[in-house]
N, C-alpha and C. Protein backbone atom coordinates (compact mmCIF):
# COMPACT_ATOMS: atom_id res chain seq x y z
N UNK A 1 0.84 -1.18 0.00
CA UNK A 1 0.00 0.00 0.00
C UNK A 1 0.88 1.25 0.00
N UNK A 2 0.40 2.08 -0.60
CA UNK A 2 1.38 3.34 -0.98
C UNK A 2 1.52 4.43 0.53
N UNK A 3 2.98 4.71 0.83
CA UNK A 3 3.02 5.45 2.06
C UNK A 3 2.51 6.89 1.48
N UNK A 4 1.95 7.89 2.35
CA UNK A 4 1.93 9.27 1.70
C UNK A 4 2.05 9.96 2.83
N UNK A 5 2.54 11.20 3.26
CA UNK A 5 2.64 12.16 3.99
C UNK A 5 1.89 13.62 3.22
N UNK A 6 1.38 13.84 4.41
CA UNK A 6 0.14 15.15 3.73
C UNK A 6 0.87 16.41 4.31
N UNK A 7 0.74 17.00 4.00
CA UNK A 7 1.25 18.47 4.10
C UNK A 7 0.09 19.19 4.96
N UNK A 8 -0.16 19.70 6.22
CA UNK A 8 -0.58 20.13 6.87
C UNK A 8 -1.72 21.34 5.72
N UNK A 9 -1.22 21.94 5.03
CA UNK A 9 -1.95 22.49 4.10
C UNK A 9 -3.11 21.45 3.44
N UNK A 10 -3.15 20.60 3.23
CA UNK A 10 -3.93 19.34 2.78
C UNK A 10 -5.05 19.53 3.47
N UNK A 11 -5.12 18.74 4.99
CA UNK A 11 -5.74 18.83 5.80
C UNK A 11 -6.56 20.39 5.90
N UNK A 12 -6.09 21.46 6.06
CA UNK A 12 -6.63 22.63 6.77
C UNK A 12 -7.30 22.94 5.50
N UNK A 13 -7.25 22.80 4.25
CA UNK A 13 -7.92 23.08 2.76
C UNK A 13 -8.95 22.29 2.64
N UNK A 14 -8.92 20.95 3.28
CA UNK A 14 -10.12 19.77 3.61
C UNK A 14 -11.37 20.33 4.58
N UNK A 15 -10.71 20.90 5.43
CA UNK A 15 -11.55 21.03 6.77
C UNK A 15 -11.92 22.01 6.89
N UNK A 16 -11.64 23.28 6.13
CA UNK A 16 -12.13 24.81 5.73
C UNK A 16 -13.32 24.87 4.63
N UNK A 17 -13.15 23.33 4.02
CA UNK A 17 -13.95 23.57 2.62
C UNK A 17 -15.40 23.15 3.26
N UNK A 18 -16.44 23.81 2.55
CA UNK A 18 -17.47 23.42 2.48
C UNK A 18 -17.80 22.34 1.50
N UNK A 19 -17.12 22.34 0.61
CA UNK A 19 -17.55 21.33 -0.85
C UNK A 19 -16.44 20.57 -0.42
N UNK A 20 -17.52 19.56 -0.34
CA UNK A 20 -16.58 17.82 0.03
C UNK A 20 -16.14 17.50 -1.51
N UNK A 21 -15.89 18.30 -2.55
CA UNK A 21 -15.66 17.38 -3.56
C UNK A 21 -14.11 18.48 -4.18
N UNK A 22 -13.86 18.79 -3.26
CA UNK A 22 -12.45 19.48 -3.43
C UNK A 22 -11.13 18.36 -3.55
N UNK A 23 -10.12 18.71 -4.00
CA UNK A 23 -9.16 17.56 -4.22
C UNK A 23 -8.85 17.02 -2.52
N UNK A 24 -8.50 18.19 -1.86
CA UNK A 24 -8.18 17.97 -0.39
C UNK A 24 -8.66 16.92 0.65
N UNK A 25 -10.27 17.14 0.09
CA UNK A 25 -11.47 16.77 0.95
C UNK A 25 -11.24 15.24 0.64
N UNK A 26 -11.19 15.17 -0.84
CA UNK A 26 -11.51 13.76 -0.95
C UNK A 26 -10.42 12.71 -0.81
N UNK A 27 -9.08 13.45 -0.71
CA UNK A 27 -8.09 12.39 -0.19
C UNK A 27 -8.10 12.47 0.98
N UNK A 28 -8.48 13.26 2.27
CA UNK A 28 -8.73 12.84 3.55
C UNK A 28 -10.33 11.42 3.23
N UNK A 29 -10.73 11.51 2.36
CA UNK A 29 -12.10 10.50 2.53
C UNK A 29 -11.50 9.22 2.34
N UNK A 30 -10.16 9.33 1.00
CA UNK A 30 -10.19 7.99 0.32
C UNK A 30 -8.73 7.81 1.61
N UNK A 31 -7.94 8.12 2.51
CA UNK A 31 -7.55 7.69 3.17
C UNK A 31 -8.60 6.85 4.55
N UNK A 32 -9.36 7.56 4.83
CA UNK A 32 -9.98 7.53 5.93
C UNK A 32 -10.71 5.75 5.24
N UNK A 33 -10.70 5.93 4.04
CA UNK A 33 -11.19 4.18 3.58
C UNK A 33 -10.20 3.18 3.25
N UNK A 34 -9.29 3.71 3.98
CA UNK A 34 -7.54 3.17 3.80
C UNK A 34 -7.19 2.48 1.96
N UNK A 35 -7.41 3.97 1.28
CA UNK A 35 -6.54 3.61 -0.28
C UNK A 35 -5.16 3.56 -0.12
N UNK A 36 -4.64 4.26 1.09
CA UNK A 36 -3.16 4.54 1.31
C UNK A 36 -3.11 4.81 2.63
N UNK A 37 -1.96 4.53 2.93
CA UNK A 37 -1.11 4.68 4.67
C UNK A 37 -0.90 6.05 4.33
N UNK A 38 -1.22 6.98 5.57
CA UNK A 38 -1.09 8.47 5.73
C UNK A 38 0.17 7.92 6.84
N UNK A 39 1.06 8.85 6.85
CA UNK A 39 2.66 8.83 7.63
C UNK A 39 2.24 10.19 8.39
N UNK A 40 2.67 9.85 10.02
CA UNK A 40 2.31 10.64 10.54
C UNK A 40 3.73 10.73 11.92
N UNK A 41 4.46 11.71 11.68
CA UNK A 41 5.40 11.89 13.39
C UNK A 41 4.77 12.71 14.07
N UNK A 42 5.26 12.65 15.56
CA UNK A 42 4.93 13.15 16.40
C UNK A 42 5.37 15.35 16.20
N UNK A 43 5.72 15.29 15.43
CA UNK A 43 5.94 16.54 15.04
C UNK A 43 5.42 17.03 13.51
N UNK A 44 4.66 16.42 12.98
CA UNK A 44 3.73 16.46 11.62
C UNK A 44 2.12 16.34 12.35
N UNK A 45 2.11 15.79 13.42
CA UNK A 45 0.63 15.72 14.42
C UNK A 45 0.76 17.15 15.23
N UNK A 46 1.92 17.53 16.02
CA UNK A 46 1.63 18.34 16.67
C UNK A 46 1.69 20.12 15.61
N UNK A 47 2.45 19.92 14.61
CA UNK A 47 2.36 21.12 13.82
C UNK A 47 0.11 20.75 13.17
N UNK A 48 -0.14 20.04 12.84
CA UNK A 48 -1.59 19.84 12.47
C UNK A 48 -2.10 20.16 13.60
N UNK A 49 -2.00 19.95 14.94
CA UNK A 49 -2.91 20.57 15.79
C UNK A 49 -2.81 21.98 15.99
N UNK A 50 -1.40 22.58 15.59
CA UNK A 50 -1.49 24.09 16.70
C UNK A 50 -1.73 25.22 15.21
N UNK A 51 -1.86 24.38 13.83
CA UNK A 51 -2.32 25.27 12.57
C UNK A 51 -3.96 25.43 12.63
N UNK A 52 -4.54 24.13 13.02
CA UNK A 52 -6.05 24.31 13.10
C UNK A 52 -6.42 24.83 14.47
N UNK A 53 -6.63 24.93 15.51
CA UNK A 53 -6.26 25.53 16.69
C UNK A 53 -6.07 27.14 16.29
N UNK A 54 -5.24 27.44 15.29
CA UNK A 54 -4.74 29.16 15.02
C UNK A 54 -5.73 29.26 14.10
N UNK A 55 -6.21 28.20 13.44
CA UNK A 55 -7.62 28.49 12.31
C UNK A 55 -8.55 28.64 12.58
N UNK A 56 -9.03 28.41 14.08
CA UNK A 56 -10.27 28.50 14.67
C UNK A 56 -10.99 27.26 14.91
N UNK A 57 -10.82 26.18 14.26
CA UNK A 57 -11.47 24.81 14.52
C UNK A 57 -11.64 24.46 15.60
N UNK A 58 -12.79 23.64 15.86
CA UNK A 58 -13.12 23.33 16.97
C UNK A 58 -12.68 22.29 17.40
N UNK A 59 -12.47 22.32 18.86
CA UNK A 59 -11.83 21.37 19.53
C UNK A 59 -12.22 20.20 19.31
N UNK A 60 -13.03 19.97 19.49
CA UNK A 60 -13.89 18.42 19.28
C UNK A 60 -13.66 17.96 18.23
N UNK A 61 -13.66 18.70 17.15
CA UNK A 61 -13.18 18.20 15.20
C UNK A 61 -11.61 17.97 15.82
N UNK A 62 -10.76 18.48 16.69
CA UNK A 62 -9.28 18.36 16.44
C UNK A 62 -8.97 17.13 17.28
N UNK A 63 -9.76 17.41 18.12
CA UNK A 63 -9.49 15.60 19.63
C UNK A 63 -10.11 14.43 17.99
N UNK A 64 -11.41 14.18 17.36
CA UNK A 64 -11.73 13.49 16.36
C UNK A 64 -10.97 12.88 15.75
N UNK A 65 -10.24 14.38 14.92
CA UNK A 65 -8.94 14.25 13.45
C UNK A 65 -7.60 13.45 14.37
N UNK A 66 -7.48 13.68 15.67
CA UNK A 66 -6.43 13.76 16.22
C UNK A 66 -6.23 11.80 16.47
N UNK A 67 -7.75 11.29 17.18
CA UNK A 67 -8.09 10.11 17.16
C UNK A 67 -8.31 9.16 15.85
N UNK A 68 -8.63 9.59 14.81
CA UNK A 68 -8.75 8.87 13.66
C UNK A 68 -7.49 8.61 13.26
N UNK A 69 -6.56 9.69 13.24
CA UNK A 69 -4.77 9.28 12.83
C UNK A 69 -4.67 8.62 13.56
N UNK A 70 -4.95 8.46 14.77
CA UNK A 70 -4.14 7.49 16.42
C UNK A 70 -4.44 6.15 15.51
N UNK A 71 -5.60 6.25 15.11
CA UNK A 71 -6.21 4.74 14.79
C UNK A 71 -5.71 4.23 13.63
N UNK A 72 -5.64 5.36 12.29
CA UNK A 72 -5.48 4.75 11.25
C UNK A 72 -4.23 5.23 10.07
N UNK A 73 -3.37 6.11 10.85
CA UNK A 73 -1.90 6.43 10.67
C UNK A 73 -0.70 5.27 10.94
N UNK A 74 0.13 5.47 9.97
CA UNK A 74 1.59 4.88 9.93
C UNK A 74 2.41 5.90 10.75
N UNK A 75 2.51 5.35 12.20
CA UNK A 75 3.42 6.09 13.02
C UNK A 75 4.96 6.23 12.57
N UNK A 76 5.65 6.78 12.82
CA UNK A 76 7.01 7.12 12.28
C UNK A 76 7.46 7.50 13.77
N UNK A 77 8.87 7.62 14.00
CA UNK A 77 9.40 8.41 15.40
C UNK A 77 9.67 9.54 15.28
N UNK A 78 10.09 10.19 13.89
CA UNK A 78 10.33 11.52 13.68
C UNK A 78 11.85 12.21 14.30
N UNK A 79 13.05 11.16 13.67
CA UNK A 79 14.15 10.82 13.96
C UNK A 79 14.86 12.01 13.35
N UNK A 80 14.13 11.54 12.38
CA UNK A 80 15.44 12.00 10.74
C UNK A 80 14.92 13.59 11.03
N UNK A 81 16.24 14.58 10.35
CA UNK A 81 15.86 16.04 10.08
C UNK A 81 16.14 16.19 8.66
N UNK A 82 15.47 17.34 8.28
CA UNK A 82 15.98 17.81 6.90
C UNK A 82 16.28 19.32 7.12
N UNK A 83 17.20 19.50 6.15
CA UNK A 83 17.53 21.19 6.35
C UNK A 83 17.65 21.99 4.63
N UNK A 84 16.77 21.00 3.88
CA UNK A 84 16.70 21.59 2.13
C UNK A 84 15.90 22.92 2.50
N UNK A 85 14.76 23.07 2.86
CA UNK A 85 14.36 24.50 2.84
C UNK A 85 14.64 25.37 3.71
N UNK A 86 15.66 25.97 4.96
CA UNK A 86 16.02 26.37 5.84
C UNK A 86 16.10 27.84 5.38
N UNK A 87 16.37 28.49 4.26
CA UNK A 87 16.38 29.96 3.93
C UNK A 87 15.04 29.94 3.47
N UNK A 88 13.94 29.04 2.89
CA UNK A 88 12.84 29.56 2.49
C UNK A 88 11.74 29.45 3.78
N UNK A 89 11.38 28.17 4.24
CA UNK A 89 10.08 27.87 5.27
C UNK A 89 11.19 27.03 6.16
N UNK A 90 11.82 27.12 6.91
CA UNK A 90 12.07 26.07 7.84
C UNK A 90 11.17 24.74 8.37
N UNK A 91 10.18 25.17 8.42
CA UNK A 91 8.73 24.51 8.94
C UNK A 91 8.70 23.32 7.92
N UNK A 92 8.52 23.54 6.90
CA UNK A 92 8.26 22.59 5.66
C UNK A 92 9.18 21.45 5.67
N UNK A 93 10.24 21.43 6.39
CA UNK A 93 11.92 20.37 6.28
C UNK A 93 11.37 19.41 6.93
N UNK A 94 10.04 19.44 8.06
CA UNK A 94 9.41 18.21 9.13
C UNK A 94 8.92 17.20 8.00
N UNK A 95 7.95 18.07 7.01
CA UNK A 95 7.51 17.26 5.78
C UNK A 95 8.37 15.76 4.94
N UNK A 96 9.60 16.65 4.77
CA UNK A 96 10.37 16.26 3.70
C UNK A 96 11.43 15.16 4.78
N UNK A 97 11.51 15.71 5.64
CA UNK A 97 12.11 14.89 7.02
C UNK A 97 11.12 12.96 7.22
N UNK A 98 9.63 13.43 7.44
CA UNK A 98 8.81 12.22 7.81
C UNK A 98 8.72 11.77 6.32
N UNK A 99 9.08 12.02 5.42
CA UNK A 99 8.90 11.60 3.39
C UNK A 99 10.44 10.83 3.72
N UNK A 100 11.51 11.06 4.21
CA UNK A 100 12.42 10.15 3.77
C UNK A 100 12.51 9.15 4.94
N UNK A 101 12.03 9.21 6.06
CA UNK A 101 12.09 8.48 7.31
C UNK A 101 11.68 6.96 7.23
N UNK A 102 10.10 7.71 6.41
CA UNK A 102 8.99 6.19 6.40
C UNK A 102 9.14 5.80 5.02
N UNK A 103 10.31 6.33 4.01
CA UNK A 103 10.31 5.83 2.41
C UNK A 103 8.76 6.09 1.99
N UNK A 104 8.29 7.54 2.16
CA UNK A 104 7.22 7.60 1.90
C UNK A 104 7.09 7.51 0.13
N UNK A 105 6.14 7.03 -0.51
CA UNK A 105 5.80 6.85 -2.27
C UNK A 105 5.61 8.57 -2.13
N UNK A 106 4.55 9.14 -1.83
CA UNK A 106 4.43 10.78 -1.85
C UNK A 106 4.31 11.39 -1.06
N UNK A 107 4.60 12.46 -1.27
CA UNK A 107 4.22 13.84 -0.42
C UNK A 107 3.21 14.76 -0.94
N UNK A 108 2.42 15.04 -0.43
CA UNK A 108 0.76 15.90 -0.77
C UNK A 108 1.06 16.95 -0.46
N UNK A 109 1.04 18.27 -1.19
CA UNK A 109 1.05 19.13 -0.91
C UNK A 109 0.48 21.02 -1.21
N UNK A 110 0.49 21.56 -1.03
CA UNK A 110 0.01 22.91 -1.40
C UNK A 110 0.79 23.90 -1.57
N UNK A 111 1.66 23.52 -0.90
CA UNK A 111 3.00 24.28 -0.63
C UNK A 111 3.64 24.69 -1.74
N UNK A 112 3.74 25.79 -2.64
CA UNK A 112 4.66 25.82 -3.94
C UNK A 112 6.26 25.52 -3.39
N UNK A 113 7.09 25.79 -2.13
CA UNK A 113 8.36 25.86 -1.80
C UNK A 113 8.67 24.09 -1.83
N UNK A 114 7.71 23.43 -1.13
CA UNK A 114 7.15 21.58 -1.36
C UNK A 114 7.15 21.26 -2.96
N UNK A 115 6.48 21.65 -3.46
CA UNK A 115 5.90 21.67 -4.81
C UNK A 115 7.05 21.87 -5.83
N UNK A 116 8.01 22.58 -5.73
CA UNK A 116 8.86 22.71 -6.35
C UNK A 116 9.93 22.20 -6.86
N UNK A 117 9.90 21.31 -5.61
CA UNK A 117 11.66 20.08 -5.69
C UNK A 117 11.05 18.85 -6.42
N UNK A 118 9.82 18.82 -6.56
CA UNK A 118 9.30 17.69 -7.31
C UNK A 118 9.46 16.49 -6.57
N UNK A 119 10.72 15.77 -6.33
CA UNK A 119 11.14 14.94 -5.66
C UNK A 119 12.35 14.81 -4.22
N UNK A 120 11.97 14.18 -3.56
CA UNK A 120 12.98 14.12 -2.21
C UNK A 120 13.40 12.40 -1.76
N UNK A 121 14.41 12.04 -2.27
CA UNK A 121 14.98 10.87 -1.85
C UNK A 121 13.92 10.09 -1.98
N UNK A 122 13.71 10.32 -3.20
CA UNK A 122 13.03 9.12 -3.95
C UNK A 122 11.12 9.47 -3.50
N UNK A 123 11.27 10.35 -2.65
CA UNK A 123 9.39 10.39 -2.65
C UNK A 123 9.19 11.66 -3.56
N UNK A 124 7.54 11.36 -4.23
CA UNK A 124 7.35 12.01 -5.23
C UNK A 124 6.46 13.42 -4.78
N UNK A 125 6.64 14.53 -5.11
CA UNK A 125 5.86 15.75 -4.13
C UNK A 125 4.89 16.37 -4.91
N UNK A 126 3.47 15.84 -5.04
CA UNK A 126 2.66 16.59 -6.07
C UNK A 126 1.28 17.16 -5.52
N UNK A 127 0.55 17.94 -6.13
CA UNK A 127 -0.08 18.72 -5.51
C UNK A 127 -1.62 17.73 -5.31
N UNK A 128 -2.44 17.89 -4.42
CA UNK A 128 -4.06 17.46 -4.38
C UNK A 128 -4.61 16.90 -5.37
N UNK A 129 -4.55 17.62 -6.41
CA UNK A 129 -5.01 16.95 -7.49
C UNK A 129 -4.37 15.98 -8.17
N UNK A 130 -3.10 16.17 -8.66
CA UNK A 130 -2.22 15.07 -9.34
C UNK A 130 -2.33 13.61 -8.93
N UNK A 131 -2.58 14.10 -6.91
CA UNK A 131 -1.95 12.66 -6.42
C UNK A 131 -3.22 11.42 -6.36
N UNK A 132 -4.48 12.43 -6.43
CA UNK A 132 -5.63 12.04 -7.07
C UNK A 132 -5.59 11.11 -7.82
N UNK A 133 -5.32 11.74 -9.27
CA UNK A 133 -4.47 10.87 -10.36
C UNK A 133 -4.20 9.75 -10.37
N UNK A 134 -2.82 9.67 -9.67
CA UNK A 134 -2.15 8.46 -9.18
C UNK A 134 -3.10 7.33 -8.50
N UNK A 135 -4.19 7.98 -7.68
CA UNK A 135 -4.88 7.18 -6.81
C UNK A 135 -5.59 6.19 -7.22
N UNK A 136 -6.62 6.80 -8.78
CA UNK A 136 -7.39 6.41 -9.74
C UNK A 136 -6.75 5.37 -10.88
């Protein structure tokens, strides 16, 4: 089954949308029906809680989102660092960090600074829709 790591942007574009038929929305659905292992460290969980939290979401949706990964996430330890984007987003290197840790297949993302390297030690970095694509 294909590993994927989501880009915190993923999620918060899912959970802002009203139209469940957004690219975002529907790869949180087709994970949640396990098409693919979502890769999750303890520092890719805690950056997803304190972005929705600053978005306004409600607690109860974040304890939920927070419990559904517990249940149906590929834990990682969140060992490895990366330091490729350090002059652009520092933040974004956790991404590309849990993508080479768990030999993730992709990285999901929104991120153009993500979006840009195309590839990271062999995982492939494409946007919502593309990875769609792939899914189909």
């Amino acid at each position: 089954m294909l590993k994927v790591v989501l880009d915190t942007s993923v999620f918060v574009s899912a959970i802002l949308s009203k139209n469940r038929e957004t690219s975002p929305s529907i790869i949180l659905e087709k994970w949640q029906q396990r098409s693919f292992n979502l890769v999750i460290s303890p520092q890719l969980q805690e950056e997803l809680i304190i972005v929705l939290l600053r978005k306004g979401i409600k607690s109860e949706l974040i304890e939920n989102l927070v419990m559904i990964i517990e249940t149906l996430a590929l834990k990682i330890e969140g060992v490895y660092e990366a330091t490729i984007l350090d002059k652009i987003d520092p933040n974004d290197n956790m991404f590309l960090a849990a993508s080479y840790e768990a030999k993730a297949d992709y990285l999901v993302s929104l991120d153009n600074h993500l979006l840009s390297l195309k590839f990271y030690h062999g995982t492939q970095i494409l946007t919502p829709s593309l990875f769609l694509k792939v899914l189909d």
